[in-house]
C-alpha atoms as a PDB file:
ATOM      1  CA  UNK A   1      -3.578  13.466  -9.699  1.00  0.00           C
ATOM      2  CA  UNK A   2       0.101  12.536  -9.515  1.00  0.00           C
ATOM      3  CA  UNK A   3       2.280  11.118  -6.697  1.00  0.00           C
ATOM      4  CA  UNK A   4       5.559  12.817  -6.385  1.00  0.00           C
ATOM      5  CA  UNK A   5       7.537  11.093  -3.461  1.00  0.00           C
ATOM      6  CA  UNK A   6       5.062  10.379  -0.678  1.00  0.00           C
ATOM      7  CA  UNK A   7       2.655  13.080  -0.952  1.00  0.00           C
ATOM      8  CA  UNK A   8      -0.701  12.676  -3.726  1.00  0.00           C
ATOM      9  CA  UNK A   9      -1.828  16.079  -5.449  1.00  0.00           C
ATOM     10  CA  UNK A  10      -4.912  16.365  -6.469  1.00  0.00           C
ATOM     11  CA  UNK A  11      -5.810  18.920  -9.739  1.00  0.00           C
ATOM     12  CA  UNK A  12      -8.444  20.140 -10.574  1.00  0.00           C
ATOM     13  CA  UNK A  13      -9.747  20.107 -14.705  1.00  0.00           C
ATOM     14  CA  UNK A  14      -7.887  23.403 -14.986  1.00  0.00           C
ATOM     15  CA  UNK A  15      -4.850  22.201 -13.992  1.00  0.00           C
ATOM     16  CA  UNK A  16      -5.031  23.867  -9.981  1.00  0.00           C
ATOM     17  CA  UNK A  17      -3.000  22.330  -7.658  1.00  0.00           C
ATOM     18  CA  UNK A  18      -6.636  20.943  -4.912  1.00  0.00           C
ATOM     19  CA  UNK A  19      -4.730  19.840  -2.025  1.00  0.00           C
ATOM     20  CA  UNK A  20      -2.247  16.643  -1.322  1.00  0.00           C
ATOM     21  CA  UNK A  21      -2.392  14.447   1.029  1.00  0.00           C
ATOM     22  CA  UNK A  22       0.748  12.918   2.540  1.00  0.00           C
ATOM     23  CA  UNK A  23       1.262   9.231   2.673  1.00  0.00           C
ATOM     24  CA  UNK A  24       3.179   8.334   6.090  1.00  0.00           C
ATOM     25  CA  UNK A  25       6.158   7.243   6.814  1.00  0.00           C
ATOM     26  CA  UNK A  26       4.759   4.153   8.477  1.00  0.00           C
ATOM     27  CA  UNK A  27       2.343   3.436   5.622  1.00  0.00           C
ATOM     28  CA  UNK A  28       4.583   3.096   3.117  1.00  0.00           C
ATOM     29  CA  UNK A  29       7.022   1.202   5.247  1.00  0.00           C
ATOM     30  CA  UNK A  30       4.726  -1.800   6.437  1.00  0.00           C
ATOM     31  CA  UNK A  31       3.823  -2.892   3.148  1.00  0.00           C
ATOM     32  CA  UNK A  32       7.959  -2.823   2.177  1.00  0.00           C
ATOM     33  CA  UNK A  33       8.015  -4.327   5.616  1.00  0.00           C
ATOM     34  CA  UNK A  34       5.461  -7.269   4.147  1.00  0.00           C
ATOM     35  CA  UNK A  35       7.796  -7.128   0.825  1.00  0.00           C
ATOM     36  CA  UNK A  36      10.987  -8.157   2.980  1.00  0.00           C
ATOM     37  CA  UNK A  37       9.114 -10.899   5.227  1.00  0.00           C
ATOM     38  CA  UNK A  38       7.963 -12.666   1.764  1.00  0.00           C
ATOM     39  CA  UNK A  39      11.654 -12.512   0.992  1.00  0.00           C
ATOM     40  CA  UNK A  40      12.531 -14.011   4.343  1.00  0.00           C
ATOM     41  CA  UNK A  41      10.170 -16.632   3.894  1.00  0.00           C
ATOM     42  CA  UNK A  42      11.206 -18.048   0.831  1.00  0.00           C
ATOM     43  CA  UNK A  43      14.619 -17.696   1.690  1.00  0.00           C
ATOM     44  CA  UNK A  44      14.072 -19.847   4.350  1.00  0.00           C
ATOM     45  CA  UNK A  45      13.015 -22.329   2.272  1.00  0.00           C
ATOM     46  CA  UNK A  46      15.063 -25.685   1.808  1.00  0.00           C
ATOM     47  CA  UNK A  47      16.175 -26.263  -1.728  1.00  0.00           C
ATOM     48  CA  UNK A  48      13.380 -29.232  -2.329  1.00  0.00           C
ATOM     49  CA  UNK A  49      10.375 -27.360  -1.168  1.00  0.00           C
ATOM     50  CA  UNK A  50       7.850 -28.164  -2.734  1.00  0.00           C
ATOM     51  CA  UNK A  51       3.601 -26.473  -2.724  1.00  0.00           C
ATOM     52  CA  UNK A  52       1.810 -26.227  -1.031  1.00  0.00           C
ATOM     53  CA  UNK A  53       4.971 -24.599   0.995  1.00  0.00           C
ATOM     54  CA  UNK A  54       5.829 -25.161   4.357  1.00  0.00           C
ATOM     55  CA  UNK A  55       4.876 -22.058   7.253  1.00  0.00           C
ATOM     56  CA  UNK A  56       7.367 -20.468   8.632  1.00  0.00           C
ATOM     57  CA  UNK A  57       7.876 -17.480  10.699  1.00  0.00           C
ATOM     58  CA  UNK A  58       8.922 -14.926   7.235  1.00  0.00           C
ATOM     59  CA  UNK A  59       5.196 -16.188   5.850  1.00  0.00           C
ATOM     60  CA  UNK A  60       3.545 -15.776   9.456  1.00  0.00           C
ATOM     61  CA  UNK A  61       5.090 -11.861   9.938  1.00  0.00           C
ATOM     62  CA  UNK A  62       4.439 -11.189   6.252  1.00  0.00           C
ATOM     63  CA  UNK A  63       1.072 -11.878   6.785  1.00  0.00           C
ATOM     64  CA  UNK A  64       0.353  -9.716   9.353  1.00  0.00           C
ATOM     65  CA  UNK A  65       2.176  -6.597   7.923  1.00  0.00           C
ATOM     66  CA  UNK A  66      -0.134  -7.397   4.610  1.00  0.00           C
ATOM     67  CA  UNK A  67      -3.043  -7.024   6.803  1.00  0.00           C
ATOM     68  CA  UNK A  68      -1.681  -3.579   7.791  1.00  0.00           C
ATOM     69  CA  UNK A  69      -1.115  -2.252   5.108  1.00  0.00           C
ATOM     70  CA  UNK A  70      -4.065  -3.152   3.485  1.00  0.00           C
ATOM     71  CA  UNK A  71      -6.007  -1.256   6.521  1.00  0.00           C
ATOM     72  CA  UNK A  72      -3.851   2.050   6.528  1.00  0.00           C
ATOM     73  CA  UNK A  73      -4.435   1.644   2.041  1.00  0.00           C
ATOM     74  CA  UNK A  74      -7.994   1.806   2.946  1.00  0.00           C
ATOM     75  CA  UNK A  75      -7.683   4.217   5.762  1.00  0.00           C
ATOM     76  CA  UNK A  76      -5.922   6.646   3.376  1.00  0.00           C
ATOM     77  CA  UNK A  77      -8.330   6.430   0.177  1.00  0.00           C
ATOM     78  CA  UNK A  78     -11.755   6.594   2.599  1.00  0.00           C
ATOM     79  CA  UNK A  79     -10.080  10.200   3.100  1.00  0.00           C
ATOM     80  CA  UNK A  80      -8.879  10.802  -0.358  1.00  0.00           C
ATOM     81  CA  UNK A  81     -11.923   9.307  -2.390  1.00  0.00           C
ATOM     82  CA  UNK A  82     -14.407  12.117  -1.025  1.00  0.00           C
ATOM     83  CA  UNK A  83     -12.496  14.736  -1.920  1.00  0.00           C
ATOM     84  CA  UNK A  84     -11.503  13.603  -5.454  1.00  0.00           C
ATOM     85  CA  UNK A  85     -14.809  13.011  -6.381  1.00  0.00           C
ATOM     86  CA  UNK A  86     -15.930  16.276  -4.864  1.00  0.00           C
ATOM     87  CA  UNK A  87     -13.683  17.806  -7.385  1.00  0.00           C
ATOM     88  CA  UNK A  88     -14.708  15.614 -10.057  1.00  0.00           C
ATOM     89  CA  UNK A  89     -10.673  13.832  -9.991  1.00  0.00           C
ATOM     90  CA  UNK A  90     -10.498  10.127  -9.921  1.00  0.00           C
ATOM     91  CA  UNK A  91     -10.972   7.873  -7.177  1.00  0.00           C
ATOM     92  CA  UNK A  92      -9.049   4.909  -5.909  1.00  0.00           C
ATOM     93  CA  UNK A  93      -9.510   1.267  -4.492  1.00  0.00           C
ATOM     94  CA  UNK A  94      -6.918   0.036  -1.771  1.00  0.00           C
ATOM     95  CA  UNK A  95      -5.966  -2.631  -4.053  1.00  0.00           C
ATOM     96  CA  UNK A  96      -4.673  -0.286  -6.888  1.00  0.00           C
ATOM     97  CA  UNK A  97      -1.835   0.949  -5.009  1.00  0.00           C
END
């Protein structure tokens, strides 16, 4: 299997291009989205913070986009998985991308 851009190939033992599946637009974006509210969060941070660190809204939206893109990562390999192991290619967990 490889990932060029945003689509996954699968192969086959021979070499065969399977079939790819395309990873969205808008699942790759919300976990860059959860990337940049982290950011914001910290940012926002005085100087003297200290943990456990204080909420604030970047932590709050961060957060939530985690939570989505941990579902559409788990939406995507409950479709992949099947098919890779039909083939006999490797299967993945959400938490490995």
């Amino acid at each position: 299997m490889e990932s060029p851009g945003s689509q996954v190939v699968v192969s086959g033992p021979d070499g065969a291009r399977l079939g790819s599946f395309g990873l969205t637009g808008a699942r790759v974006t919300v976990g860059r989205l959860a990337d940049a509210h982290y950011r914001d969060g910290f940012l926002a941070l005085p100087a003297n913070a200290r943990c456990p660190l204080p909420g604030n809204a970047g932590f709050r939206l961060a957060s939530a986009a985690d939570k989505r893109a941990t579902a559409a990562k788990e939406q995507f390999v409950g479709a992949f998985d099947p098919l890779a192991t039909e083939f006999g290619g490797r299967t993945w967990s959400a938490g490995e991308f």
